[in-house]
C-alpha atoms as a PDB file:
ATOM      1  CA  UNK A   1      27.293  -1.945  60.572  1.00  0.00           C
ATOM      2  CA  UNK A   2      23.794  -2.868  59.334  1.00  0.00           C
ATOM      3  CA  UNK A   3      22.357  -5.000  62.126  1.00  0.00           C
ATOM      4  CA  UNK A   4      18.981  -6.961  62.535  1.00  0.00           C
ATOM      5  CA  UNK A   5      17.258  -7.732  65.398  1.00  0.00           C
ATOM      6  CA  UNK A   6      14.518 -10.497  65.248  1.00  0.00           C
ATOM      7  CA  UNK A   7      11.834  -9.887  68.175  1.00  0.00           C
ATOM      8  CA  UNK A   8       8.621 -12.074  69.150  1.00  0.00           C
ATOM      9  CA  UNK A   9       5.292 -10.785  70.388  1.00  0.00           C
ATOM     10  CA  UNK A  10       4.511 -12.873  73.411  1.00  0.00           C
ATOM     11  CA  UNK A  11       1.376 -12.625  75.099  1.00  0.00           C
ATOM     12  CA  UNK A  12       1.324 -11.856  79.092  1.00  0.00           C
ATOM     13  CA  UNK A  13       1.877 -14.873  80.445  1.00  0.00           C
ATOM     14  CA  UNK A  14      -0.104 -14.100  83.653  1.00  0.00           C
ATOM     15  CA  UNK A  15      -3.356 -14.050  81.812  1.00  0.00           C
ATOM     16  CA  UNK A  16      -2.497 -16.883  79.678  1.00  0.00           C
ATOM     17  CA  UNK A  17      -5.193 -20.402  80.353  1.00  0.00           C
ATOM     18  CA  UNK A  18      -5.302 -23.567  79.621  1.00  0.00           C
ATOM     19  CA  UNK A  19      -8.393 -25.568  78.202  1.00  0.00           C
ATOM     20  CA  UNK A  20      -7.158 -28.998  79.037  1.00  0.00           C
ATOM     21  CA  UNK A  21     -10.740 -30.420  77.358  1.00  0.00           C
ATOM     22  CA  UNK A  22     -10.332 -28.446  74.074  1.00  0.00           C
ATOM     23  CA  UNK A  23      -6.727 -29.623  74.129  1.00  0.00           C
ATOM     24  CA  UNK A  24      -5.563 -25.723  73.260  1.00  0.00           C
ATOM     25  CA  UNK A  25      -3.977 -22.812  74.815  1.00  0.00           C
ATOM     26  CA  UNK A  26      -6.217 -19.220  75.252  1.00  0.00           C
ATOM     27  CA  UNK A  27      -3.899 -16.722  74.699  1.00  0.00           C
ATOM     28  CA  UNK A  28      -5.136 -13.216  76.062  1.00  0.00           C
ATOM     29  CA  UNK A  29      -6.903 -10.850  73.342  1.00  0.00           C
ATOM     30  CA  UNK A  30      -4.880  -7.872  74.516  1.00  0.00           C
ATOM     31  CA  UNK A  31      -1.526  -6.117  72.370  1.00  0.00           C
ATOM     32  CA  UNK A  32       0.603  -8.709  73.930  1.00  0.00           C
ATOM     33  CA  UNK A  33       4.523  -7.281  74.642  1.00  0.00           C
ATOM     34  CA  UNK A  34       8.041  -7.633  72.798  1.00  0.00           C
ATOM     35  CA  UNK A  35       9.680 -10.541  74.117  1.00  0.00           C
ATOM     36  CA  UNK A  36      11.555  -9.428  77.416  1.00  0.00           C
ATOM     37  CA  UNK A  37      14.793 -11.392  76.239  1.00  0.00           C
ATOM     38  CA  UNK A  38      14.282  -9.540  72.786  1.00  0.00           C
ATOM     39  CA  UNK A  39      14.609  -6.101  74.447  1.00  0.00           C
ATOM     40  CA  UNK A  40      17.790  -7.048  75.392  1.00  0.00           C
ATOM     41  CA  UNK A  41      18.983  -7.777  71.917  1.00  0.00           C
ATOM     42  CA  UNK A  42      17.260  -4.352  70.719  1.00  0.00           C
ATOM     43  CA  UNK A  43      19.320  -2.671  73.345  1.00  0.00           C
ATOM     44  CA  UNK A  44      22.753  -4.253  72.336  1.00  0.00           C
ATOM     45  CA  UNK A  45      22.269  -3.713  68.739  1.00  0.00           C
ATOM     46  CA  UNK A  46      21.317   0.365  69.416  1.00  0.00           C
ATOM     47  CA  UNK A  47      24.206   0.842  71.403  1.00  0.00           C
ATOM     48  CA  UNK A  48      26.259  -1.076  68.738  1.00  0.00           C
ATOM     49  CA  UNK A  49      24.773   1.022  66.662  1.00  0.00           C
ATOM     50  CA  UNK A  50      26.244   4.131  68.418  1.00  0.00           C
ATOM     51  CA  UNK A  51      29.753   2.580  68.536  1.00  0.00           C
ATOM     52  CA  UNK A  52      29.867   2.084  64.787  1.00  0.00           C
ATOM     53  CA  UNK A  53      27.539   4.567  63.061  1.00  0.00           C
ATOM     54  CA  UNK A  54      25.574   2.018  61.687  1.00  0.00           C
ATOM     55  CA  UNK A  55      21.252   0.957  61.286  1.00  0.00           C
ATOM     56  CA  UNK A  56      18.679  -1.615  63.381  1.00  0.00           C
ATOM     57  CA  UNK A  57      16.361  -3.309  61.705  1.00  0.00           C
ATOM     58  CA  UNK A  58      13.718  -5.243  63.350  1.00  0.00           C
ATOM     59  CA  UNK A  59      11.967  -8.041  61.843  1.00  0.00           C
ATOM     60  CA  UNK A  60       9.234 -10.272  63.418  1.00  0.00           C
ATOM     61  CA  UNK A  61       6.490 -13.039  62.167  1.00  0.00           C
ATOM     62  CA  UNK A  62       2.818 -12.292  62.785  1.00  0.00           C
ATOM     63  CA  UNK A  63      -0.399 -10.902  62.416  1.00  0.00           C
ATOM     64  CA  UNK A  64      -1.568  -7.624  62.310  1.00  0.00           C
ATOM     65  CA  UNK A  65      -1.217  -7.528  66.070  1.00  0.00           C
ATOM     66  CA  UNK A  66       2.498  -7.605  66.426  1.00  0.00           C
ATOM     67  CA  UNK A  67       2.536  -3.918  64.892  1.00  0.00           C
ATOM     68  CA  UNK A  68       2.468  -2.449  68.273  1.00  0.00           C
ATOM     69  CA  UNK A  69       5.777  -4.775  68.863  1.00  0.00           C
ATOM     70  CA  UNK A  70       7.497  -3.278  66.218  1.00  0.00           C
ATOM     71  CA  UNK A  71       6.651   0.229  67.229  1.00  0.00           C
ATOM     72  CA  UNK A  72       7.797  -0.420  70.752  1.00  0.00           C
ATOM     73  CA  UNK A  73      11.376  -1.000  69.140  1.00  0.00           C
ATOM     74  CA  UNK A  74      11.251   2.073  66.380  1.00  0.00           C
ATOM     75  CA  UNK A  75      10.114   3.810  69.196  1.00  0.00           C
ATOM     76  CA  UNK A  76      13.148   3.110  71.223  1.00  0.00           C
ATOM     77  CA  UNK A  77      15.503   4.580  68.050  1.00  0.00           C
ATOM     78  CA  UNK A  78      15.581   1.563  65.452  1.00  0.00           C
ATOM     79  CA  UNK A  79      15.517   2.695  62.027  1.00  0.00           C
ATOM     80  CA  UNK A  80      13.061   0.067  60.469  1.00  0.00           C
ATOM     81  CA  UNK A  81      10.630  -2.733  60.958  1.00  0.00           C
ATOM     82  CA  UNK A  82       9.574  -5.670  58.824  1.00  0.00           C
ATOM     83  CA  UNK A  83       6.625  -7.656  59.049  1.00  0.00           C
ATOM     84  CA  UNK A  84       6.478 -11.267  57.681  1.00  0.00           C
ATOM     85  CA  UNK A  85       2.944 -11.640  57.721  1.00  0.00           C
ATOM     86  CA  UNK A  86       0.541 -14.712  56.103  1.00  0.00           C
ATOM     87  CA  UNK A  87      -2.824 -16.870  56.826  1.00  0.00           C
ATOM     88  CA  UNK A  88       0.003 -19.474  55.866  1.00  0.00           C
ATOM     89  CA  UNK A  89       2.278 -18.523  58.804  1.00  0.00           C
ATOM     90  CA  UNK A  90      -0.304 -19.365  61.200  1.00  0.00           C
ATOM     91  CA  UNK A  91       0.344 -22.394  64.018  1.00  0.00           C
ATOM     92  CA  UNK A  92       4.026 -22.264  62.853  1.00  0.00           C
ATOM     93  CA  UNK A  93       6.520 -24.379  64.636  1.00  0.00           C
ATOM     94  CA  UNK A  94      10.092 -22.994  65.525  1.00  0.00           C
ATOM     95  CA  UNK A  95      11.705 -24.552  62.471  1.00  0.00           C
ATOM     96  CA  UNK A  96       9.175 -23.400  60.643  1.00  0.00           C
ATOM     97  CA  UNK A  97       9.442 -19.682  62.008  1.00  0.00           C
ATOM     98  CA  UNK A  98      13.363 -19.755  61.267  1.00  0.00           C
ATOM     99  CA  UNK A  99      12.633 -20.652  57.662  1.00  0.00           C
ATOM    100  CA  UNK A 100      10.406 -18.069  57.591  1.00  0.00           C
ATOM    101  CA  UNK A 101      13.032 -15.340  59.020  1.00  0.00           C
ATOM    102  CA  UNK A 102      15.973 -16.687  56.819  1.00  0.00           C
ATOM    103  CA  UNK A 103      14.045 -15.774  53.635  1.00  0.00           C
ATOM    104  CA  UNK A 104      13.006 -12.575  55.088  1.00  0.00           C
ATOM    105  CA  UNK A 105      17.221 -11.965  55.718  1.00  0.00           C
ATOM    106  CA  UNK A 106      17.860 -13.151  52.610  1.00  0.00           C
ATOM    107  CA  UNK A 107      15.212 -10.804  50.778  1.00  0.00           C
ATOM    108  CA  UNK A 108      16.278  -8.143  52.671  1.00  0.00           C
ATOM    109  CA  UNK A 109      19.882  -9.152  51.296  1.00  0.00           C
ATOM    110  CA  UNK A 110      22.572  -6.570  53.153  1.00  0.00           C
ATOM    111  CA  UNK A 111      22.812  -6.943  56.938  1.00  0.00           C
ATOM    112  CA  UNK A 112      26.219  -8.025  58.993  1.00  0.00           C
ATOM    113  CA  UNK A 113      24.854  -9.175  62.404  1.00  0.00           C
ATOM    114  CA  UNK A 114      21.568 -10.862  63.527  1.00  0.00           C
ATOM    115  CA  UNK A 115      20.833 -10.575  66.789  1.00  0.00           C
ATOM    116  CA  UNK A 116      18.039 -12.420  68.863  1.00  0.00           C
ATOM    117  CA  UNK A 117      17.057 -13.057  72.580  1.00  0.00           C
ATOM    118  CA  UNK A 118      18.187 -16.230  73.887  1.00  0.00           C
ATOM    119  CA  UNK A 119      14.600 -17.304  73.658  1.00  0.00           C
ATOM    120  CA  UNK A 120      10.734 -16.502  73.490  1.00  0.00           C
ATOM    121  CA  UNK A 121       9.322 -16.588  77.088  1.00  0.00           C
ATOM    122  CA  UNK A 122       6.115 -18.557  75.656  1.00  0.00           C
ATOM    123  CA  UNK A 123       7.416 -21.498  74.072  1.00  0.00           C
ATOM    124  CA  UNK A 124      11.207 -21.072  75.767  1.00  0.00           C
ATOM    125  CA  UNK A 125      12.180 -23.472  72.334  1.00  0.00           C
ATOM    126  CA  UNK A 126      15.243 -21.574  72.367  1.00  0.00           C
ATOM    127  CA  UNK A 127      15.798 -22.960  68.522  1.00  0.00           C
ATOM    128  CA  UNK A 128      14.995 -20.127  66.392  1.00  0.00           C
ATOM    129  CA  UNK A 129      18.270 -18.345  66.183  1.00  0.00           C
ATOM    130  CA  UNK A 130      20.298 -21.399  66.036  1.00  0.00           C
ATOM    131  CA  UNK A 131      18.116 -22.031  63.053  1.00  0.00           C
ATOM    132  CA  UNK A 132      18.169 -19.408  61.202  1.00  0.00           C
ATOM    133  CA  UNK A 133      21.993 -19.191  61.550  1.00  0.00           C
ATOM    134  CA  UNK A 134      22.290 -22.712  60.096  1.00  0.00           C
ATOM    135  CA  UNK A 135      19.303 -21.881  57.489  1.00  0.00           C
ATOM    136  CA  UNK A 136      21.651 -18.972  56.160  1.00  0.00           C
ATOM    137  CA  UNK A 137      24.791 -20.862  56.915  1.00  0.00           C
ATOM    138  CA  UNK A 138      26.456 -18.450  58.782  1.00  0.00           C
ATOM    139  CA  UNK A 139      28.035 -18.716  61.923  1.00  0.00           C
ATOM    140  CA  UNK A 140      26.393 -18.454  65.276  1.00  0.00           C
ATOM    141  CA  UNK A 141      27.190 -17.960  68.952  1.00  0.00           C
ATOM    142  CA  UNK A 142      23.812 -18.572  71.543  1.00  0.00           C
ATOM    143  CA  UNK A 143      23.468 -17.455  75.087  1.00  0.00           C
ATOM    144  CA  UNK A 144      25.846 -14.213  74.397  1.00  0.00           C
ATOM    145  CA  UNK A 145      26.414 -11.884  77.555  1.00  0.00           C
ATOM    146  CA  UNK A 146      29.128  -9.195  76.086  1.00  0.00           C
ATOM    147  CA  UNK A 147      30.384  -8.225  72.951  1.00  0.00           C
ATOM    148  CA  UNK A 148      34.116  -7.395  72.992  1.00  0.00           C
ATOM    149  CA  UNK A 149      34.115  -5.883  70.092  1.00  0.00           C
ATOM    150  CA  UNK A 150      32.400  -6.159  66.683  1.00  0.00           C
ATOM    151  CA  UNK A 151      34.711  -4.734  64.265  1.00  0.00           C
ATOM    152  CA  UNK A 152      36.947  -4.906  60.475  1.00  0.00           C
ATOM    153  CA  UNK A 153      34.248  -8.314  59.845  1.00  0.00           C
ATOM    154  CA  UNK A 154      34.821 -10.005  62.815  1.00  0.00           C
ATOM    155  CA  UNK A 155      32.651  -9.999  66.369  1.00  0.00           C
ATOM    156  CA  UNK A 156      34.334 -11.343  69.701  1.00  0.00           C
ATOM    157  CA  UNK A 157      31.784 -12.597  72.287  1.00  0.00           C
ATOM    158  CA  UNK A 158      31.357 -14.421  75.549  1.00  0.00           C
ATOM    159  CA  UNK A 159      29.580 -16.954  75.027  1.00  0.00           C
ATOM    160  CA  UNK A 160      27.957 -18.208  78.339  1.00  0.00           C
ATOM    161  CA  UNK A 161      28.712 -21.887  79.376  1.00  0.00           C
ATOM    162  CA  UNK A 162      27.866 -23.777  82.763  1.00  0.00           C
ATOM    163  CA  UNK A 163      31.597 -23.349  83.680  1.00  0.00           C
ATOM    164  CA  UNK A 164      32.060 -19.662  83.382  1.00  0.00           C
ATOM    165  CA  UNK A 165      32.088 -18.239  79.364  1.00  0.00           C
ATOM    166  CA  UNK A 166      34.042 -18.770  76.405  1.00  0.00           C
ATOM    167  CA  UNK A 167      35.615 -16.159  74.345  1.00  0.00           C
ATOM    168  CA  UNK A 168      33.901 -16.773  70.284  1.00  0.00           C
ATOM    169  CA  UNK A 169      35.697 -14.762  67.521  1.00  0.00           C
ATOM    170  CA  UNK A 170      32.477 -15.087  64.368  1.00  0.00           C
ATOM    171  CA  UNK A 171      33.534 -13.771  61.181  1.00  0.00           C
ATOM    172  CA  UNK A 172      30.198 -11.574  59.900  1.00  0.00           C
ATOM    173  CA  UNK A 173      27.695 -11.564  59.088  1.00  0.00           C
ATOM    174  CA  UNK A 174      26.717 -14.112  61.916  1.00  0.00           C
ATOM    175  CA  UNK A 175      24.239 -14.739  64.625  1.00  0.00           C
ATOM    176  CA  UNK A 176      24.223 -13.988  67.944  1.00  0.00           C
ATOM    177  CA  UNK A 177      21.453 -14.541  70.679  1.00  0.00           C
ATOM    178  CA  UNK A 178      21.888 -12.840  73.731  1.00  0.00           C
ATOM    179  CA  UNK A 179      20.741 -13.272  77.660  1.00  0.00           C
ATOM    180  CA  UNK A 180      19.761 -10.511  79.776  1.00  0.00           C
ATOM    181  CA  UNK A 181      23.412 -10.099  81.814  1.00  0.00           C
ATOM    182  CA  UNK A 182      24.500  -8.151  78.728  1.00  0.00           C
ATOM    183  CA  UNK A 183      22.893  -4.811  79.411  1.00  0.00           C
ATOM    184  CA  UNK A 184      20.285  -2.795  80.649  1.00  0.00           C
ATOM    185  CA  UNK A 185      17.539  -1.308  78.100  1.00  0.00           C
ATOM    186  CA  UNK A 186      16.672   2.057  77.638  1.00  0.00           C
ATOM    187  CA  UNK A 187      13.207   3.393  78.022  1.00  0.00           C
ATOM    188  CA  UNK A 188      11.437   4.946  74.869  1.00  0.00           C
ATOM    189  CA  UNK A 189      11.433   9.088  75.184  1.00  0.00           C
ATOM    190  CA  UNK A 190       8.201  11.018  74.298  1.00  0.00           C
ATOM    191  CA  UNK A 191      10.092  11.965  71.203  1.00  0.00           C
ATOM    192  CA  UNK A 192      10.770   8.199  69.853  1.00  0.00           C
ATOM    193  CA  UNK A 193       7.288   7.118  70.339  1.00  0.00           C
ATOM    194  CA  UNK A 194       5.719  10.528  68.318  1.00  0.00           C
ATOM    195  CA  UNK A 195       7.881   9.435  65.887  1.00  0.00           C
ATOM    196  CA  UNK A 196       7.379   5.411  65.620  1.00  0.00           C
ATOM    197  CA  UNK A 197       3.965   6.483  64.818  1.00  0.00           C
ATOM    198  CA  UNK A 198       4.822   7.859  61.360  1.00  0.00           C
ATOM    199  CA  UNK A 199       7.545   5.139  60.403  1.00  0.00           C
ATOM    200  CA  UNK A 200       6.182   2.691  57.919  1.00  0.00           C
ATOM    201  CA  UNK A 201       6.260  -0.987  58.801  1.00  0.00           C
ATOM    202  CA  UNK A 202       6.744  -2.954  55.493  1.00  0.00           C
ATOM    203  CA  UNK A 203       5.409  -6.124  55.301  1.00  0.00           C
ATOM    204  CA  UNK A 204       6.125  -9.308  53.189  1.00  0.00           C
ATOM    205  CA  UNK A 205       3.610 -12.411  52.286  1.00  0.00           C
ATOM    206  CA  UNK A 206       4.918 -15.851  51.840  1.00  0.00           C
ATOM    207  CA  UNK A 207       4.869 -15.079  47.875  1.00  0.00           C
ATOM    208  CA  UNK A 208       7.144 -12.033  48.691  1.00  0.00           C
ATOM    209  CA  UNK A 209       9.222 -14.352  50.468  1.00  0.00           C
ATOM    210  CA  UNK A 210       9.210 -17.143  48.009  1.00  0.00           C
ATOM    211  CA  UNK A 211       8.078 -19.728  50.710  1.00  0.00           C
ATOM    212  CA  UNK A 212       5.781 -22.855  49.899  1.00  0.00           C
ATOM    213  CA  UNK A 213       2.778 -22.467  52.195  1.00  0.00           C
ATOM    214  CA  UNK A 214       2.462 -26.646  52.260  1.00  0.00           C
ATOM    215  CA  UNK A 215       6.216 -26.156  54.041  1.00  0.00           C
ATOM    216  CA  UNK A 216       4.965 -24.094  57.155  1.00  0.00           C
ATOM    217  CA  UNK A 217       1.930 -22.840  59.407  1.00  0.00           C
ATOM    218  CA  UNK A 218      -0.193 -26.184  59.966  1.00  0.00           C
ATOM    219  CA  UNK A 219       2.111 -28.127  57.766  1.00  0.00           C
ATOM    220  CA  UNK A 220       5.539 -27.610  60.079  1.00  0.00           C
ATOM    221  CA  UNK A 221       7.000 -30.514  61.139  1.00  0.00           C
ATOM    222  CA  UNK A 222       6.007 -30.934  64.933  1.00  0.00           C
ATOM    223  CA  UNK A 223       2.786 -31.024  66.322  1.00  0.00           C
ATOM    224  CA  UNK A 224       1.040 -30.763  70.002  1.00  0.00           C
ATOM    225  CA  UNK A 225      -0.292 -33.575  70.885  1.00  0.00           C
ATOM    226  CA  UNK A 226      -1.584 -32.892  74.159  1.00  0.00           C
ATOM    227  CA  UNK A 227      -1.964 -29.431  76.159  1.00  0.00           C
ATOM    228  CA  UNK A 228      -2.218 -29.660  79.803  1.00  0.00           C
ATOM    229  CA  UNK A 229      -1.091 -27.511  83.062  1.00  0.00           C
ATOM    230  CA  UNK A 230       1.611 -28.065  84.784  1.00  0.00           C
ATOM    231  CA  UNK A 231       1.048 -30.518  87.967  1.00  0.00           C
ATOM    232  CA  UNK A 232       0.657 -28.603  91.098  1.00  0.00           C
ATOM    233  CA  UNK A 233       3.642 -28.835  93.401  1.00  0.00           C
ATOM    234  CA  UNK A 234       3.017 -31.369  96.178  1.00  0.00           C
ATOM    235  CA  UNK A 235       3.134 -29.669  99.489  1.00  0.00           C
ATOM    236  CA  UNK A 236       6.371 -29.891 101.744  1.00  0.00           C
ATOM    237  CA  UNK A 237       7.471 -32.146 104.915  1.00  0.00           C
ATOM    238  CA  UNK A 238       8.577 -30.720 107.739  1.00  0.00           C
ATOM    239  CA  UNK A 239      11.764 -32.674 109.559  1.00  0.00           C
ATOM    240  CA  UNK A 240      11.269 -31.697 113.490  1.00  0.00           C
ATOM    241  CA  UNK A 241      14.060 -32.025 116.306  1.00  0.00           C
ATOM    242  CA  UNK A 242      14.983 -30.619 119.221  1.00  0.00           C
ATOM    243  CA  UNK A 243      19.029 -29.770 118.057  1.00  0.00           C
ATOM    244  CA  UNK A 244      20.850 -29.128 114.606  1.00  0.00           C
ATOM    245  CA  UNK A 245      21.847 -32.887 115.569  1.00  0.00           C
ATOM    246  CA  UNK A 246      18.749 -34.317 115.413  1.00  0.00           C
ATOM    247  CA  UNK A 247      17.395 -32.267 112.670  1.00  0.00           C
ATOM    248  CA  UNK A 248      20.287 -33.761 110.150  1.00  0.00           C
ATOM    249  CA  UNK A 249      19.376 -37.444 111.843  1.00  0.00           C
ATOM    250  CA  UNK A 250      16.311 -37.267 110.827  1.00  0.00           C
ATOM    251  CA  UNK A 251      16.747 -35.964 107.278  1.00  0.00           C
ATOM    252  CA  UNK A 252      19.477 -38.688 106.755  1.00  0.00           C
ATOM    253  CA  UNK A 253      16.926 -41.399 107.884  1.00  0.00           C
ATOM    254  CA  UNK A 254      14.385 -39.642 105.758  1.00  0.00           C
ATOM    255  CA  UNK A 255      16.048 -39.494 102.643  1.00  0.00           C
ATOM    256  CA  UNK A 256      17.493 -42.802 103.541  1.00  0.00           C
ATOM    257  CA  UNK A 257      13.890 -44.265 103.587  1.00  0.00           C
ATOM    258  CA  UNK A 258      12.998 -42.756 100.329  1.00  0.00           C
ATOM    259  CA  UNK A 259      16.199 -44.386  98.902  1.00  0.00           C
ATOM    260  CA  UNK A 260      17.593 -40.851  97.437  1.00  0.00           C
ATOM    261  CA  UNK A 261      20.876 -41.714  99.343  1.00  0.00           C
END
C-alpha cells in the first residue's frame, strides 16, 4: 500500500504576536515544528506501513523552511518527501492549499491512501483534507480514530461523531484525517535522523504542478480582513453562603437576574 501523508509546518504558537496596528500576524523566525495532529497521521501510516509492506510519502506546501519538517518525518522511517514550493504559493488560503496538494497527488499519480491530521493547530480551518478529497474526487472520512483494517481496496474506519463513532467502509484510494486518540508516535532513533540527512527532498513549482499562479497565493478566494487578539477573559464572581443551600439560592437568583434561566 503506497500511502501519503500531507503535514504542515506550524510555527510555535507560544511565541506567536499579534500587531493589531499593522493588521498582521508575526510569526516566530525559528524552524517552526510538524503539525502535532500531523504526527499522528505519520505514525498511523508507518505502522500501516508495517502491516502491509508498503511506502510513506510525505508531502507539504512551503518555503525553504519547511525542509526541517520533512526531515523530522524521513527521519522517523518515511521513505520520501515532496516539497510544493512557489513565490506564488505565498499567503495561500485553505482552498487554495488543497488545490495545491491535489495537483501535487495527481503528479505524483500512484498512491492508495491520503492521510492528514484532523487539522493545522495555526489556522484550526480543518478544510484541507476534506478538500483535497473532493478536489480528487475520492472518498473521504474526517476526524478518524482507528483503522479496522485497510485491505483488498477497501479501508474500514471509525469515524468520530458527537454521539460515539461510526463505522466508514472507503473504497481506495481515499482520504482520511485522523485525531490524536488513534495512536501514540514513535520517537526518531539516532539511526533515522543520520539518515534523513542524505534523503533527497524533491520539490515541485507551480509550473511543475500545472497551477495558474492568478488562482492561488494572494489571489485565493478569502481574505483577512482584520487581525486582532483574542478578548481577555473577564474575571469571575464569587457566589458566597453559609450552606450548600444557600450557595444554590444564590446562584439561582443570580442567573435568574442575568436572565440565563
Amino acid at each position: 500500500m503506497n500511502i501519503v501523508v500531507l503535514i504542515k509546518q506550524v510555527p510555535e504558537i507560544a511565541l506567536i504576536k499579534v500587531d493589531e496596528a499593522a493588521n498582521k500576524v508575526d510569526l516566530p523566525q525559528g524552524p517552526g515544528t510538524v503539525n502535532p495532529f500531523d504526527e499522528y497521521a505519520v505514525e498511523e501510516a508507518l505502522r500501516l506501513k508495517e502491516k502491509t509492506d508498503g511506502t510513506v510519502t510525505v508531502m507539504t506546501v512551503g518555503s525553504q523552511r519547511t525542509e526541517s519538517a520533512l526531515r523530522d518525518c524521513l527521519a522517523l522511517g518515511v521513505d520520501e518527501a515532496y516539497r510544493l514550493t512557489d513565490d506564488a504559493f505565498e499567503g495561500s488560503d485553505p482552498q487554495a492549499v488543497a488545490k495545491i496538494l491535489a495537483a501535487g497527488m495527481k503528479k505524483l499519480e500512484s498512491f492508495d491512501l491520503i492521510l492528514a491530521g484532523k487539522q493545522a493547530i495555526d489556522s484550526d480551518a480543518a478544510q484541507v483534507p476534506g478538500a483535497v478529497a473532493a478536489l480528487l474526487d475520492i472518498p473521504q472520512a474526517m476526524f478518524v480514530k482507528k483503522f479496522e483494517s485497510a485491505e483488498n481496496g477497501t479501508a474500514v474506519v471509525h469515524r468520530t461523531t458527537e454521539d460515539g463513532y461510526d463505522v466508514v467502509e472507503l473504497t481506495l484510494p481515499a482520504v482520511v484525517s485522523v485525531v490524536k486518540e488513534i495512536n501514540e508516535p514513535r520517537l526518531p532513533s539516532l539511526k533515522g535522523k543520520m539518515a534523513a540527512k542524505k534523503k533527497t527532498i524533491t520539490t515541485w513549482s507551480a509550473a511543475d504542478l500545472g497551477i495558474d499562479p492568478a488562482t492561488v497565493g494572494t489571489h485565493s478566494g478569502t481574505k483577512s480582513v482584520k487581525v486582532s487578539p483574542p478578548p481577555p477573559r473577564p474575571s469571575g464572581e464569587m457566589i458566597e453562603g453559609e450552606t450548600p443551600d444557600e450557595l444554590a439560592d444564590n446562584l439561582f437568583q443570580k442567573l435568574r437576574d442575568k436572565q440565563i434561566i
